[in-house]
PDB file of N, CA and C in Angstrom:
ATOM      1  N   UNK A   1       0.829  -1.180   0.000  1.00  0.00           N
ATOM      2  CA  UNK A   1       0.000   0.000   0.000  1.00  0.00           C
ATOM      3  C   UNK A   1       0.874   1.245   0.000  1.00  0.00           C
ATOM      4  N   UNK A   2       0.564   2.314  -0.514  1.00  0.00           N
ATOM      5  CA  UNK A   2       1.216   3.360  -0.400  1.00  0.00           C
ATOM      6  C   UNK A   2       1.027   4.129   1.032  1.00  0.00           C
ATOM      7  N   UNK A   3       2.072   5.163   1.292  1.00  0.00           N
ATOM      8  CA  UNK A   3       2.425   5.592   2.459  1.00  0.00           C
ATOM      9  C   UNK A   3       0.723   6.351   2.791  1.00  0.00           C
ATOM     10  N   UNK A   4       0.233   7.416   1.512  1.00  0.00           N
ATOM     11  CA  UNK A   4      -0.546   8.182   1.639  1.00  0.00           C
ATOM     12  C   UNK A   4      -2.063   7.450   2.600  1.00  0.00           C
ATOM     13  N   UNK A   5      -2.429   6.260   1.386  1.00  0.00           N
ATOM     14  CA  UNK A   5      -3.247   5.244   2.036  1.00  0.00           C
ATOM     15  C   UNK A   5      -3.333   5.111   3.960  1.00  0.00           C
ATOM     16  N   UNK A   6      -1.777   4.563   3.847  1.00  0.00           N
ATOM     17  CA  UNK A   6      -1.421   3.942   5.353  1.00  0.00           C
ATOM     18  C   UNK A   6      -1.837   4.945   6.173  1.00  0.00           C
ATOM     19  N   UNK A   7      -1.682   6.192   5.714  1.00  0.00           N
ATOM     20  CA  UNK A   7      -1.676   7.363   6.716  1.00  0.00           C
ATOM     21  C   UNK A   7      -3.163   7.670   7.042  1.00  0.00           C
ATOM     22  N   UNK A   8      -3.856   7.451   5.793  1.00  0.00           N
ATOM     23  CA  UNK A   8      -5.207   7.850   5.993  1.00  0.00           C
ATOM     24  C   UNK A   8      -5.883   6.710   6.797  1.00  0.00           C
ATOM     25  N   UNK A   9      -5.926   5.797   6.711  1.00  0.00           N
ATOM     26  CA  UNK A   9      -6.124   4.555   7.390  1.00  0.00           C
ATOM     27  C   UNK A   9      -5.966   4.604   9.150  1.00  0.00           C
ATOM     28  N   UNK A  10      -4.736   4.935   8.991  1.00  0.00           N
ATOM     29  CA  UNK A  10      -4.546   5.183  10.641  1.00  0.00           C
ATOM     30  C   UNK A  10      -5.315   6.242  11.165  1.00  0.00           C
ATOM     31  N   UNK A  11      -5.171   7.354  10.519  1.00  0.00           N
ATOM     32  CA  UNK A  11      -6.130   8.590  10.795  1.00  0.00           C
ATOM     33  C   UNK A  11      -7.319   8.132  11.346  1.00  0.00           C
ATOM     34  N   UNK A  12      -8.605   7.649  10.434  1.00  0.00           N
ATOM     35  CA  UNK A  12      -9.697   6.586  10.477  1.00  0.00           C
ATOM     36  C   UNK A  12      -9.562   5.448  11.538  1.00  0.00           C
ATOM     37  N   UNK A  13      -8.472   4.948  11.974  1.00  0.00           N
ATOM     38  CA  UNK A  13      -8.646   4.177  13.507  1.00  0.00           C
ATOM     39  C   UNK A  13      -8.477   4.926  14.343  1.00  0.00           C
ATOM     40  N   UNK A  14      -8.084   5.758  14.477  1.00  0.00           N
ATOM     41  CA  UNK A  14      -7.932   6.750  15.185  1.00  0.00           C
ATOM     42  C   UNK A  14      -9.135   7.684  15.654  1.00  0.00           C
ATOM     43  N   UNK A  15      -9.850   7.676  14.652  1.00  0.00           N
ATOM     44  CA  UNK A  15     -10.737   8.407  15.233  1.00  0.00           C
ATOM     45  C   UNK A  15     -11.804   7.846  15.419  1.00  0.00           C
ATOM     46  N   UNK A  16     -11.925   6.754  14.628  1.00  0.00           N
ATOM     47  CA  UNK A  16     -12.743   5.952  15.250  1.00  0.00           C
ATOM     48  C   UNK A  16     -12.421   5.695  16.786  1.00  0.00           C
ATOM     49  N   UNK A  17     -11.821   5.110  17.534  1.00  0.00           N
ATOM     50  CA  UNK A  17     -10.910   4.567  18.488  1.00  0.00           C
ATOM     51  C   UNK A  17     -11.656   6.143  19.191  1.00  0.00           C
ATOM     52  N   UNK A  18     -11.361   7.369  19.403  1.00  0.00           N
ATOM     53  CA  UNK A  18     -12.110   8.147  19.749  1.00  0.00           C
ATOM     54  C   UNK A  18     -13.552   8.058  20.273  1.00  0.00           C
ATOM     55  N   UNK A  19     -14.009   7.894  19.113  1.00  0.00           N
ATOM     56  CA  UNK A  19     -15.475   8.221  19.168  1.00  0.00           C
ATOM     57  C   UNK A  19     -16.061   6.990  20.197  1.00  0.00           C
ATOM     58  N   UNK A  20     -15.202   5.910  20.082  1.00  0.00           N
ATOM     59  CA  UNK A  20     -16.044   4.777  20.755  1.00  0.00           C
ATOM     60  C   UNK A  20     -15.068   5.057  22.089  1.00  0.00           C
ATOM     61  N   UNK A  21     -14.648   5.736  22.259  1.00  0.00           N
ATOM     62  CA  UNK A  21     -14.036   5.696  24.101  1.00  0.00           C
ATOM     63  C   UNK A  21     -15.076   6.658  24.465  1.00  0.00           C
ATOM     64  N   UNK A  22     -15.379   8.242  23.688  1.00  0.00           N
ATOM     65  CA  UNK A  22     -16.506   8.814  23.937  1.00  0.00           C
ATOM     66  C   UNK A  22     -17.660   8.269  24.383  1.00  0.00           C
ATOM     67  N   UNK A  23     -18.382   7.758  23.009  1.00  0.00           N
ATOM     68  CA  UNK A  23     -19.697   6.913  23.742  1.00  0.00           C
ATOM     69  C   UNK A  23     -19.437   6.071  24.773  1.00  0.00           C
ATOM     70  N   UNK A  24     -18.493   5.775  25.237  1.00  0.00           N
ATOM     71  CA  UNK A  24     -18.852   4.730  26.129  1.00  0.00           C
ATOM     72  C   UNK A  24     -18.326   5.531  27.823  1.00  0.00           C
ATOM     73  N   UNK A  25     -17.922   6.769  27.209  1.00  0.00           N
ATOM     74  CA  UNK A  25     -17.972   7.748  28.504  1.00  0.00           C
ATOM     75  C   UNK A  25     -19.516   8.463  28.392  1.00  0.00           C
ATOM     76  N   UNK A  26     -20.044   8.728  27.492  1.00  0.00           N
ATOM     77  CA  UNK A  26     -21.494   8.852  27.342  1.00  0.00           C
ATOM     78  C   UNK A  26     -22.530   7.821  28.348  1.00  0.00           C
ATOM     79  N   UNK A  27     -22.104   6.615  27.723  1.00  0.00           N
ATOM     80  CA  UNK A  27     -23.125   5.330  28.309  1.00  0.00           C
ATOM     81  C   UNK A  27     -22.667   5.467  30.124  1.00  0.00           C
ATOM     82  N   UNK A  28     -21.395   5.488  30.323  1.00  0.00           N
ATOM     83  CA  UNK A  28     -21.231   5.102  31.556  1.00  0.00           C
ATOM     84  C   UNK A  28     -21.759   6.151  32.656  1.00  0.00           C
ATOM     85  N   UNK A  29     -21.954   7.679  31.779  1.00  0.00           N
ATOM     86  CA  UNK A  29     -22.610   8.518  32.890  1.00  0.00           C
ATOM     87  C   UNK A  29     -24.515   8.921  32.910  1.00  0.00           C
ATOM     88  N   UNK A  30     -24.420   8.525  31.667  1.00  0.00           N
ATOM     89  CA  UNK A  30     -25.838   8.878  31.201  1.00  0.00           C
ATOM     90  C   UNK A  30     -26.689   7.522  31.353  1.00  0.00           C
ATOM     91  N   UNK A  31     -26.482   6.168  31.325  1.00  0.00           N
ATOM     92  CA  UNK A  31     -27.793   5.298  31.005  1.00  0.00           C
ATOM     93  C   UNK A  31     -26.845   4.183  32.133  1.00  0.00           C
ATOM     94  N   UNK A  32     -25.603   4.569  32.959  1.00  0.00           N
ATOM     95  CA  UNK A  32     -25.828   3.059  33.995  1.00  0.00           C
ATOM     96  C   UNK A  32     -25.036   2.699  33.376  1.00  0.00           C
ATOM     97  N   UNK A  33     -24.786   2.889  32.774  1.00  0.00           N
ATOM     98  CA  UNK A  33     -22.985   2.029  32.002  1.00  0.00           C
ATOM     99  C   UNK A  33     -23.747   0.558  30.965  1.00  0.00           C
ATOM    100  N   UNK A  34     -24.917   0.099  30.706  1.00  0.00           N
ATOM    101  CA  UNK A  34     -25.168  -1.262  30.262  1.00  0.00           C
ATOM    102  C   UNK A  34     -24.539  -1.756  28.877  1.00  0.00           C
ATOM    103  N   UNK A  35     -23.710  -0.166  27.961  1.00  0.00           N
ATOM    104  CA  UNK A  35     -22.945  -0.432  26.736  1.00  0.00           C
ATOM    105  C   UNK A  35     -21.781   0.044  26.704  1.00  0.00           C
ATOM    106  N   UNK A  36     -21.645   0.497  27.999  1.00  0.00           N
ATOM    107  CA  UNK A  36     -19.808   0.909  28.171  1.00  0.00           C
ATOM    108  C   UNK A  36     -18.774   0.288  27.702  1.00  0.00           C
ATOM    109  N   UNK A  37     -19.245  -1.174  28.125  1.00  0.00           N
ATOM    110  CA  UNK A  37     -17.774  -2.324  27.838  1.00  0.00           C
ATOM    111  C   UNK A  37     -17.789  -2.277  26.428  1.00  0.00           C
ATOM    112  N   UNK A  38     -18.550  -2.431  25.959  1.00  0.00           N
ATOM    113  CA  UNK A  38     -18.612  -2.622  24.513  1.00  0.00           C
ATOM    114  C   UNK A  38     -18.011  -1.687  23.869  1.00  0.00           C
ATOM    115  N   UNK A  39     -18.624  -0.586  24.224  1.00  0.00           N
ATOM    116  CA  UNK A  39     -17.485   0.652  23.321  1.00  0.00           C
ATOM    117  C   UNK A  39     -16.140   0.834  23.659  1.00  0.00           C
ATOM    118  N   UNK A  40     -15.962   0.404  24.802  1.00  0.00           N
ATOM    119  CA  UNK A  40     -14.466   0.771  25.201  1.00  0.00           C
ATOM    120  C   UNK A  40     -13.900   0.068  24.652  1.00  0.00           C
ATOM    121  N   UNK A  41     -14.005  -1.701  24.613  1.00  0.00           N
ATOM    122  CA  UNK A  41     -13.794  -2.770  23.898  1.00  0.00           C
ATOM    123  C   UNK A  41     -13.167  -2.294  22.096  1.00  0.00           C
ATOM    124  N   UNK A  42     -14.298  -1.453  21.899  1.00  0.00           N
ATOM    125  CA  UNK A  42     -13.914  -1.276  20.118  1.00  0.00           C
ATOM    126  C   UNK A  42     -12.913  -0.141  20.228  1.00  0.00           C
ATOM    127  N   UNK A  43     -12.937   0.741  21.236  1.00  0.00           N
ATOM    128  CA  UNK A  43     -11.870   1.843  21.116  1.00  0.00           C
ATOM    129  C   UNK A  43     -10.181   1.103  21.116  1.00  0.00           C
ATOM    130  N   UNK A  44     -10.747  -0.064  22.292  1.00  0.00           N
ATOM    131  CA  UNK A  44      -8.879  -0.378  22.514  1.00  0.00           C
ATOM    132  C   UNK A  44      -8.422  -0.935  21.384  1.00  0.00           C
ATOM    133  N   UNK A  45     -10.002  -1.781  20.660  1.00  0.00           N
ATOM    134  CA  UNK A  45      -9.211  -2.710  19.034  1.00  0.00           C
ATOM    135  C   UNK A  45      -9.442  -1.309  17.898  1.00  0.00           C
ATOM    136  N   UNK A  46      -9.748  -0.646  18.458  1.00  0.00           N
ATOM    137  CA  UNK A  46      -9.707   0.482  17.415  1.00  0.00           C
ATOM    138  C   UNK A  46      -8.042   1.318  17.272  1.00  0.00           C
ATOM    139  N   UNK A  47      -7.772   0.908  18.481  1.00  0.00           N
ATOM    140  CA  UNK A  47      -6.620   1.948  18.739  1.00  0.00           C
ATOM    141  C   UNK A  47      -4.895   0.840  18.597  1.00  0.00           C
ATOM    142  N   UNK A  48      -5.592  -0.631  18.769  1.00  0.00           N
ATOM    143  CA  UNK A  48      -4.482  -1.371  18.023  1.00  0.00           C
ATOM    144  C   UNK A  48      -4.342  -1.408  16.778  1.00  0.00           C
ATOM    145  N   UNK A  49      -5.791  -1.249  16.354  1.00  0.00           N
ATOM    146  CA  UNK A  49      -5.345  -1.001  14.673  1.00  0.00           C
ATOM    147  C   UNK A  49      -4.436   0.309  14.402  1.00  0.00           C
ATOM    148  N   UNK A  50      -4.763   1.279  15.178  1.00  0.00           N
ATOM    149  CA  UNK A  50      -4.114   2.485  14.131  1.00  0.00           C
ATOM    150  C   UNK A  50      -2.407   2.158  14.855  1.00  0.00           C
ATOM    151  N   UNK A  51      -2.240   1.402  16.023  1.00  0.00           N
ATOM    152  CA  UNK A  51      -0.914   1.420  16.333  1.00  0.00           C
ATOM    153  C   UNK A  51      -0.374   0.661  15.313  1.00  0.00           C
ATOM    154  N   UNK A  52      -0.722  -0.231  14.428  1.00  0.00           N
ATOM    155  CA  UNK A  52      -0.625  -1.536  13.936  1.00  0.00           C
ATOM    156  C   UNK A  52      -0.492  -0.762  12.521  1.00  0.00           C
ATOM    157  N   UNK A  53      -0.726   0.245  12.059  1.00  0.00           N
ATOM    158  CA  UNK A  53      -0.750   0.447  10.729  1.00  0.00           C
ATOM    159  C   UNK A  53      -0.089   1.702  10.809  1.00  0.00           C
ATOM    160  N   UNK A  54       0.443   2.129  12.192  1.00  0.00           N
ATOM    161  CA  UNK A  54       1.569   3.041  12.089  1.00  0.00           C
ATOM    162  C   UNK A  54       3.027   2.663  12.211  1.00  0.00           C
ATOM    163  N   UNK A  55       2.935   1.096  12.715  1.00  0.00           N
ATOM    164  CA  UNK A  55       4.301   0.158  12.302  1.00  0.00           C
ATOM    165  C   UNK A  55       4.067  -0.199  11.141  1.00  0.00           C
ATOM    166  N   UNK A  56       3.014  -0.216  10.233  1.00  0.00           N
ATOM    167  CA  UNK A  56       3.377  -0.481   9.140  1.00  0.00           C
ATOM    168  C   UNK A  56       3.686   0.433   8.049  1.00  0.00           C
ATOM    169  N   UNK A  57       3.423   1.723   8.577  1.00  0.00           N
ATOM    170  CA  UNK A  57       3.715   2.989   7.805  1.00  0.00           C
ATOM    171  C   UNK A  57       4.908   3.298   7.569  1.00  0.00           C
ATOM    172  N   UNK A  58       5.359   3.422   9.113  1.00  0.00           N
ATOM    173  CA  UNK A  58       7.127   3.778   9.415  1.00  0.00           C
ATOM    174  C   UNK A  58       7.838   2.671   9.116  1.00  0.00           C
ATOM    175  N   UNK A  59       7.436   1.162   8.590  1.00  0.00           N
ATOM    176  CA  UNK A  59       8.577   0.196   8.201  1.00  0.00           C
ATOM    177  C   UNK A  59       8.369   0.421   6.464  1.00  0.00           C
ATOM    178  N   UNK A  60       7.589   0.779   5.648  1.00  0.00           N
ATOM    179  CA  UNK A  60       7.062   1.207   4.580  1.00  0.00           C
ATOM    180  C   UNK A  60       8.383   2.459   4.077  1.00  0.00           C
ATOM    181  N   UNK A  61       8.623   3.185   5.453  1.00  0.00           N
ATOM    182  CA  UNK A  61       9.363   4.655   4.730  1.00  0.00           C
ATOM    183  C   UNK A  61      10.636   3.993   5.671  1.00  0.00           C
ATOM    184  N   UNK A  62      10.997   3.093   6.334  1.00  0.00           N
ATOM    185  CA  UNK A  62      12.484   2.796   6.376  1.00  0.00           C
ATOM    186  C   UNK A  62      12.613   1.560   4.866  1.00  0.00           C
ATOM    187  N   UNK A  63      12.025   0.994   4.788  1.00  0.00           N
ATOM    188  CA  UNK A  63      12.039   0.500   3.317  1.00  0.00           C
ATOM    189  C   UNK A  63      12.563   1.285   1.821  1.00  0.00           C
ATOM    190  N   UNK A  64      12.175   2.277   2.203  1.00  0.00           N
ATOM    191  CA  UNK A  64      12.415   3.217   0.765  1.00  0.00           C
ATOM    192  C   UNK A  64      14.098   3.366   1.062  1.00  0.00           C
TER     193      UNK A  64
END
């Protein structure tokens, strides 16, 4: 994949990875927490992905 791709990609887990630590600071103060785990759950695999495709970015540009 090209670098540009990789970058945008990570961007996009990233903010995904955001949004679901949000909602699930949403759920945990507003409704009793009953979908907290769940979102937090997708933030942390949200946030291995973008770690995961920022080792693959930076081994991409020691490659060149």
């Amino acid at each position: 994949m090209r670098n540009s791709s990789l970058l945008a990609m990570e961007i996009i887990w990233i903010s995904t990875g955001v949004l679901s630590v949000a909602a699930a600071i949403k759920f945990a103060i507003g409704s009793g927490g009953d979908r907290t785990i769940i979102f937090a759950l997708m933030g942390l695999i949200s946030f291995i992905f973008a770690w995961l495709r920022h080792k693959q970015r930076k081994k991409a540009n020691f490659d060149r």
